[in-house]
Protein backbone atom coordinates (compact mmCIF):
# COMPACT_ATOMS: atom_id res chain seq x y z
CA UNK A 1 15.66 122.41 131.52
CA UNK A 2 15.24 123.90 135.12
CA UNK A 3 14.94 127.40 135.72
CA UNK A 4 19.09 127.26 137.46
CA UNK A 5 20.09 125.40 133.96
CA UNK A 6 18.83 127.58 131.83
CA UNK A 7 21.09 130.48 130.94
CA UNK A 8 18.58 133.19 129.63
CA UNK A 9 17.33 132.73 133.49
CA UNK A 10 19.99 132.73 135.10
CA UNK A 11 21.68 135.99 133.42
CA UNK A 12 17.53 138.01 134.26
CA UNK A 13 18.54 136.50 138.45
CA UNK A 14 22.34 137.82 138.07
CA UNK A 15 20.89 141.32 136.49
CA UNK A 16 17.69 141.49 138.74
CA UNK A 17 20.47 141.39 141.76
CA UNK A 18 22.92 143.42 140.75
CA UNK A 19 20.90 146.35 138.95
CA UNK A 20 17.90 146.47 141.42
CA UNK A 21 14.02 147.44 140.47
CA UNK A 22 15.03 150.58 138.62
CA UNK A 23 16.84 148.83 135.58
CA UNK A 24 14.22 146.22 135.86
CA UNK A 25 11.79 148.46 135.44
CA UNK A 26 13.44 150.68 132.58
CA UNK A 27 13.54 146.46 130.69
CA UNK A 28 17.01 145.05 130.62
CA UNK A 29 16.67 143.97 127.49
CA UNK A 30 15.26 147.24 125.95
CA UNK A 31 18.15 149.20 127.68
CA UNK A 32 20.81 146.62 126.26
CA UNK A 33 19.50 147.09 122.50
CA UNK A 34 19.50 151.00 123.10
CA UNK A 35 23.05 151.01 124.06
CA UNK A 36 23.91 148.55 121.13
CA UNK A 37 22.00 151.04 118.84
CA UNK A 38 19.39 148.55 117.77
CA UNK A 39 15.65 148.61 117.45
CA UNK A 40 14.27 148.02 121.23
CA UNK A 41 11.39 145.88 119.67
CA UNK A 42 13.76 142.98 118.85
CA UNK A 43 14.60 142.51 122.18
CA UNK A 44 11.29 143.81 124.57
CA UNK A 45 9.19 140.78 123.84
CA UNK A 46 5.97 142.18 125.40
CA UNK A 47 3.36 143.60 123.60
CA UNK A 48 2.60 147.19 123.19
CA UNK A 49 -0.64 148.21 125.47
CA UNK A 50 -0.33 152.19 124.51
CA UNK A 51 1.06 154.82 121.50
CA UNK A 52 1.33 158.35 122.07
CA UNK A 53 2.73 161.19 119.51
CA UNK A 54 4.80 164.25 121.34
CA UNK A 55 3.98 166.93 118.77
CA UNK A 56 6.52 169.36 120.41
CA UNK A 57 9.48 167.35 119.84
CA UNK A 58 8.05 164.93 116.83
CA UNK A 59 8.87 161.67 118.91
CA UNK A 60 6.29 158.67 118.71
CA UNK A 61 6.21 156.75 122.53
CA UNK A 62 4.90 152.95 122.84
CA UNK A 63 4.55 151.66 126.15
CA UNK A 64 4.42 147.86 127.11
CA UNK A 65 3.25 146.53 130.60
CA UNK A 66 6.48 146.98 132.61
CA UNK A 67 8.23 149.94 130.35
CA UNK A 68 7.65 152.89 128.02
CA UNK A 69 10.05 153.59 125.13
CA UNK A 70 10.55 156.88 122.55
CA UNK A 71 11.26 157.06 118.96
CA UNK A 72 12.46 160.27 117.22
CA UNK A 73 12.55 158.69 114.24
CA UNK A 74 9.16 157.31 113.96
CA UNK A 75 9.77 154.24 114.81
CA UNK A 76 12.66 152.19 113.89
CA UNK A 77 14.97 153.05 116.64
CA UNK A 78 13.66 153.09 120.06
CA UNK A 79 15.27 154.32 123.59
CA UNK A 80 13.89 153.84 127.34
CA UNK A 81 12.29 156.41 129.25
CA UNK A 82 13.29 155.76 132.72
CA UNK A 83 10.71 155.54 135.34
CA UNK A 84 10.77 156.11 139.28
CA UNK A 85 11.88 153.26 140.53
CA UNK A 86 9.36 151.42 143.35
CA UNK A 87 8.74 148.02 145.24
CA UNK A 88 5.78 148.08 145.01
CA UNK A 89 3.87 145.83 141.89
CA UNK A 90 2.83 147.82 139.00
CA UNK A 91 1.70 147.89 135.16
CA UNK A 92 1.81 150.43 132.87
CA UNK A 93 -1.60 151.00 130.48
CA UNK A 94 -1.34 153.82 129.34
CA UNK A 95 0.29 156.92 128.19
CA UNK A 96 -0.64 160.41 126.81
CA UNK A 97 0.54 163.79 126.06
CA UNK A 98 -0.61 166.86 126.62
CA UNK A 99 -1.82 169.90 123.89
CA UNK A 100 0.35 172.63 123.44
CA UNK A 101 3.68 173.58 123.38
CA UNK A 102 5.17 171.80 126.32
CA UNK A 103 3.91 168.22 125.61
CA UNK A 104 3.87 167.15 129.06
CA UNK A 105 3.89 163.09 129.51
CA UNK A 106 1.51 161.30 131.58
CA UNK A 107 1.92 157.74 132.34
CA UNK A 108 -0.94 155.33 134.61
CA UNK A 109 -1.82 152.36 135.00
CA UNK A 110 -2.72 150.04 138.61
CA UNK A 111 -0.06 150.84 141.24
CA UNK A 112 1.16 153.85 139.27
CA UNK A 113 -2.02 156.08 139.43
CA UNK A 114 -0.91 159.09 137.11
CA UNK A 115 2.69 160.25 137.12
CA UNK A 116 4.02 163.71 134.98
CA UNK A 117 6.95 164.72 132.98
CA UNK A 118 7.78 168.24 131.51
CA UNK A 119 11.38 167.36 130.49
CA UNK A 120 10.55 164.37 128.68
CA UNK A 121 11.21 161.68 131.10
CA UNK A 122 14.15 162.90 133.09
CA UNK A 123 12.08 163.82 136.26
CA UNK A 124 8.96 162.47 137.14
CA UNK A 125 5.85 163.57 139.64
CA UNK A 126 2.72 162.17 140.85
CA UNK A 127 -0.18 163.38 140.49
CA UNK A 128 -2.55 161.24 142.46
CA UNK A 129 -4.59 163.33 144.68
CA UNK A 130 -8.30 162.49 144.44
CA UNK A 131 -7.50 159.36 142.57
CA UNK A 132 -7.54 155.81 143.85
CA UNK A 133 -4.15 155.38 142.14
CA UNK A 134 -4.09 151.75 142.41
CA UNK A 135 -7.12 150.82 140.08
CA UNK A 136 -6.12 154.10 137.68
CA UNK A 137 -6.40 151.82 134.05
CA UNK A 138 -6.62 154.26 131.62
CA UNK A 139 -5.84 158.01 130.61
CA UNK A 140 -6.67 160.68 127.83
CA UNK A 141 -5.29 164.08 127.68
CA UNK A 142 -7.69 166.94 126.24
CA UNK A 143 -7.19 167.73 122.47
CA UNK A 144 -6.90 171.36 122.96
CA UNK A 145 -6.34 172.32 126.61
CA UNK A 146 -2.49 171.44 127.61
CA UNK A 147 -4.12 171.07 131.79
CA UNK A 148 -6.85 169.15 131.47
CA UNK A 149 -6.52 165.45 131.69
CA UNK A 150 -8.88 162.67 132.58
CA UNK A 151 -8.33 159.31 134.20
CA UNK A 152 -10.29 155.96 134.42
CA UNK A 153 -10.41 154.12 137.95
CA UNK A 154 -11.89 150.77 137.97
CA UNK A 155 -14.86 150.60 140.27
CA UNK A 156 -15.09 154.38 140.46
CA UNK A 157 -15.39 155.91 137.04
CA UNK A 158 -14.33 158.68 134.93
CA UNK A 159 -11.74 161.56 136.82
CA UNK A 160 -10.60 164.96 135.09
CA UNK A 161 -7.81 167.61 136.29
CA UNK A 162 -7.92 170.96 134.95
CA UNK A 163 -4.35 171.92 136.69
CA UNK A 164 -2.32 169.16 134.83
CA UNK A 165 -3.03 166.07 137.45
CA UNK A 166 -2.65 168.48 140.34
CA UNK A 167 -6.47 168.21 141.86
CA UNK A 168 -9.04 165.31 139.98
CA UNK A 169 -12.58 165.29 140.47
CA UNK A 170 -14.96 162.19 139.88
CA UNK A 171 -17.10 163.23 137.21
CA UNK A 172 -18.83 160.24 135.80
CA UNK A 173 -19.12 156.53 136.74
CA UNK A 174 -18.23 155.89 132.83
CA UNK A 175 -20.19 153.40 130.29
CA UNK A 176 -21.57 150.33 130.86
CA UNK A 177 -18.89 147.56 130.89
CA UNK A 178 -16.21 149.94 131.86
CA UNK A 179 -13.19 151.54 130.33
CA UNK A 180 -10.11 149.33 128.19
CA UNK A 181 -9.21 152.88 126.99
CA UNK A 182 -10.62 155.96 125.63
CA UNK A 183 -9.64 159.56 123.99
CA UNK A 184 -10.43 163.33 123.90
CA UNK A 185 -10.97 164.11 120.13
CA UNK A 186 -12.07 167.74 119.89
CA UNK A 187 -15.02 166.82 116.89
CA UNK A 188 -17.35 169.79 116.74
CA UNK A 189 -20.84 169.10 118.06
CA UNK A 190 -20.09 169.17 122.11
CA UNK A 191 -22.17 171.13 124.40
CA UNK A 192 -18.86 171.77 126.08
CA UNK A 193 -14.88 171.35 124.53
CA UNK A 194 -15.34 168.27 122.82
CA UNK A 195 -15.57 164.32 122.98
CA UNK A 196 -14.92 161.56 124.63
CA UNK A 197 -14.29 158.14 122.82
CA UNK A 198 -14.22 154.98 124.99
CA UNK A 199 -13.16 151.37 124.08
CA UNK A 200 -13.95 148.78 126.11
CA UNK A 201 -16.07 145.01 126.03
CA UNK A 202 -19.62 147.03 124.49
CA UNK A 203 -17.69 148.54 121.35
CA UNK A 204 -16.91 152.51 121.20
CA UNK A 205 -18.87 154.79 123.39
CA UNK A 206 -18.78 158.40 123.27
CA UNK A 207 -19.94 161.29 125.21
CA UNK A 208 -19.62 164.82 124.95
CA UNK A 209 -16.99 165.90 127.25
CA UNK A 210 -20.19 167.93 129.98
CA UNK A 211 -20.64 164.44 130.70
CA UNK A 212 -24.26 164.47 129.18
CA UNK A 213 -24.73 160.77 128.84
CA UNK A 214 -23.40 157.93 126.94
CA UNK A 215 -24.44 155.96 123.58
CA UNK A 216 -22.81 153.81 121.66
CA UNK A 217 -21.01 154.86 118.45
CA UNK A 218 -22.31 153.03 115.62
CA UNK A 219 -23.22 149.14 116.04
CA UNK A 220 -19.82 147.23 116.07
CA UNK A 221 -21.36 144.67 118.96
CA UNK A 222 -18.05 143.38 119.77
CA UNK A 223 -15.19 144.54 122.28
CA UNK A 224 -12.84 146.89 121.15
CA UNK A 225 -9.35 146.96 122.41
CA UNK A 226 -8.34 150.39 121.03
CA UNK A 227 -9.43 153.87 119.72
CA UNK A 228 -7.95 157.05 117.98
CA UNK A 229 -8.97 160.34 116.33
CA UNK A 230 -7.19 161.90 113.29
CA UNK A 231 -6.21 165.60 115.01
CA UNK A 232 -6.43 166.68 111.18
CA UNK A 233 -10.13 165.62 111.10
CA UNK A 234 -11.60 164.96 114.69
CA UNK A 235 -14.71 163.20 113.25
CA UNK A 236 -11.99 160.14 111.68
CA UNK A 237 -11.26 157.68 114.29
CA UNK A 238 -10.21 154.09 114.20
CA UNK A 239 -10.78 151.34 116.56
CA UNK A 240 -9.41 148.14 116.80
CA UNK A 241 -11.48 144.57 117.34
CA UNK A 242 -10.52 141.03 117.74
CA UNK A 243 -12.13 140.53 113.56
CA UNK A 244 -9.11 143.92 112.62
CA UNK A 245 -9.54 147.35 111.96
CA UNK A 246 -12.34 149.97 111.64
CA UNK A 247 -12.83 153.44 110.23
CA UNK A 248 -15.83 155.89 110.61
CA UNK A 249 -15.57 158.71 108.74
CA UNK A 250 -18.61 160.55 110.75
CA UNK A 251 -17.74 160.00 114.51
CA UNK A 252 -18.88 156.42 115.17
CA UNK A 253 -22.18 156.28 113.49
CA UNK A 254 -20.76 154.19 110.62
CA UNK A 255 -18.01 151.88 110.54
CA UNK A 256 -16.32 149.74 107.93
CA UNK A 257 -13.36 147.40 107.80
CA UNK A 258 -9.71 148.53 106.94
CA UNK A 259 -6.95 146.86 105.56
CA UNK A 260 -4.66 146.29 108.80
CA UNK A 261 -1.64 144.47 109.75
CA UNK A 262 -1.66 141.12 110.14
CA UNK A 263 -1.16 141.10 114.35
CA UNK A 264 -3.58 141.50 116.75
CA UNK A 265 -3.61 145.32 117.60
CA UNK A 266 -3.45 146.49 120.96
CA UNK A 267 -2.53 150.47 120.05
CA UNK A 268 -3.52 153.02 118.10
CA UNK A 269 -2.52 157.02 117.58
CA UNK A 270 -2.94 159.30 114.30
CA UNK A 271 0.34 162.07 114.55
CA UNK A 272 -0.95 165.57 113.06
CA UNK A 273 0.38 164.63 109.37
CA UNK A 274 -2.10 162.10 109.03
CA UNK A 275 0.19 158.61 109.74
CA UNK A 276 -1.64 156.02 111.35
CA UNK A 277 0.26 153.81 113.77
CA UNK A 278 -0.55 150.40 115.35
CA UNK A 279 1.23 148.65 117.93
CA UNK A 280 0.97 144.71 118.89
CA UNK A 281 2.23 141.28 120.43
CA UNK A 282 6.17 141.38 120.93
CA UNK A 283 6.70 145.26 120.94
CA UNK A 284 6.04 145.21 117.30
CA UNK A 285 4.96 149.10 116.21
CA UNK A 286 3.74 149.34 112.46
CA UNK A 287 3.23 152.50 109.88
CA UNK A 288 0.43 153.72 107.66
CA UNK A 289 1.30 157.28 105.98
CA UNK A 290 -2.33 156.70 104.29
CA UNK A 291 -5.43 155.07 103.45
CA UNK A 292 -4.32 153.54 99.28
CA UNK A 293 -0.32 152.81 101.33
CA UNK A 294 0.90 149.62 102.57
CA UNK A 295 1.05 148.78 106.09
CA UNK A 296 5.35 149.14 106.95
CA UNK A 297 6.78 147.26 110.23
CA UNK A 298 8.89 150.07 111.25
CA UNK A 299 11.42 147.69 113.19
CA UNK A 300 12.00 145.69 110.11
């Protein structure tokens, strides 16, 4: 069937004219199961590439490549969060929000660099000065400090902000084989405020957050598409691998295999209470509430 013929085509031309780069970007599909009252995961078919927990208002946010989403009801039901609209090509990878009470949302990702919302989405800002916005691939806010924020660049390395994306400085070129993404956990031990956890193609790397040098965390020897910290216990984290999911009870020196779902995880974030959530292929988002419960798809 050619591209004219085929209806599903036809209807993405019709909307793509009519609605302009602002709808597309908010996902026409997502928006259209939103209105209908419907899970936006039956309808996104992208993956999810980030997972972020907004303790202020107890809403769970999964991004895919070309839109982010919000839950406030852990994740069955799922609305848009509407980004500036731009001509210019872009991809969301990730997302993050900050400590504190006002649970300001960052989004980044190539062609995006870093933009900031304090109303949850309604206005946005960008916060790009110092960066090279355009090779921006991944972001971690700081576990305790609701201003500080770092930012991976490709080619460059390792950026933080201490005014909330205001003013970033290059502080590190980053680990050997770069940055897929990476989080602040504040796990006691730090010369300074805390940790940095980085997956990427050499495993999980961490380095105190002075910037004192990297090694790798325990001996996984394989690439590792995504990393989180329990907030409850900072020395818990979880990292996902192309063989499933890992724990390490002690901060990356030992790892073992967990039961996970049966996708190939591209997401990962612990909320405060302990839940762990995973998010993979077709915008599918799944729930853990503990280590002896089932896995539950939470669009199911």
């Amino acid at each position: 069937m050619s591209g004219v013929a085929n209806p599903r085509r036809r209807f993405l031309l019709v909307a793509s004219q009519a609605v302009g780069a602002t709808a597309l970007w908010a996902g026409i599909p997502g928006m259209r199961a939103a209105l209908a009252g419907v899970p936006a995961t039956q309808a996104t078919g992208t993956d999810v590439v980030a997972l972020a927990f907004d303790q202020p208002s107890q809403s769970l946010l999964k991004a895919s490549a070309n839109a982010v989403y919000r839950s406030g009801d852990g994740g069955r039901l799922w609305t848009p969060v509407q980004l500036p609209s731009t001509s210019a090509p872009r991809s969301v990878t990730s997302i993050a929000v900050s400590a504190g009470a006002k649970g300001s949302l960052y989004v980044s990702g190539p062609g995006i660099g870093v933009l900031r919302s304090d109303n949850a989405g309604r206005n946005w800002s960008a916060r790009n000065e110092g960066l090279p916005r355009t090779e921006v691939t991944a972001l971690a806010a700081h576990a305790d400090r609701p201003e500080t924020v770092y930012a991976y660049a490709n080619g460059h390395g390792i950026f933080r902000s201490e005014d909330g994306g205001q003013h970033w400085r290059l502080m590190d070129a980053g680990p050997r084989g770069g940055v897929t993404r990476f989080v602040h956990s504040n796990m006691p031990g730090s010369m300074q405020s805390g940790w940095l956890f980085v997956a990427g193609p050499q495993g999980v790397r961490r380095a105190m957050d002075c910037f004192c040098g990297w090694r790798d965390a325990g001996e996984l020897g394989r690439a590792v598409d995504a990393v989180a910290y329990d907030p409850r216990r900072p020395s818990s984290l979880y990292a996902a691998t192309d063989a499933g999911l890992v724990f390490s009870a002690d901060g990356g020196e030992k790892w073992s295999q967990v039961n996970a779902p049966a996708v190939t995880i591209g997401a990962l974030v612990v909320t405060p209470d302990g839940a762990l959530y995973a998010g993979g292929a077709d915008g599918n988002v799944f729930r853990r509430s503990g280590a002896a419960t089932p896995w539950e798809r939470m669009d199911a």
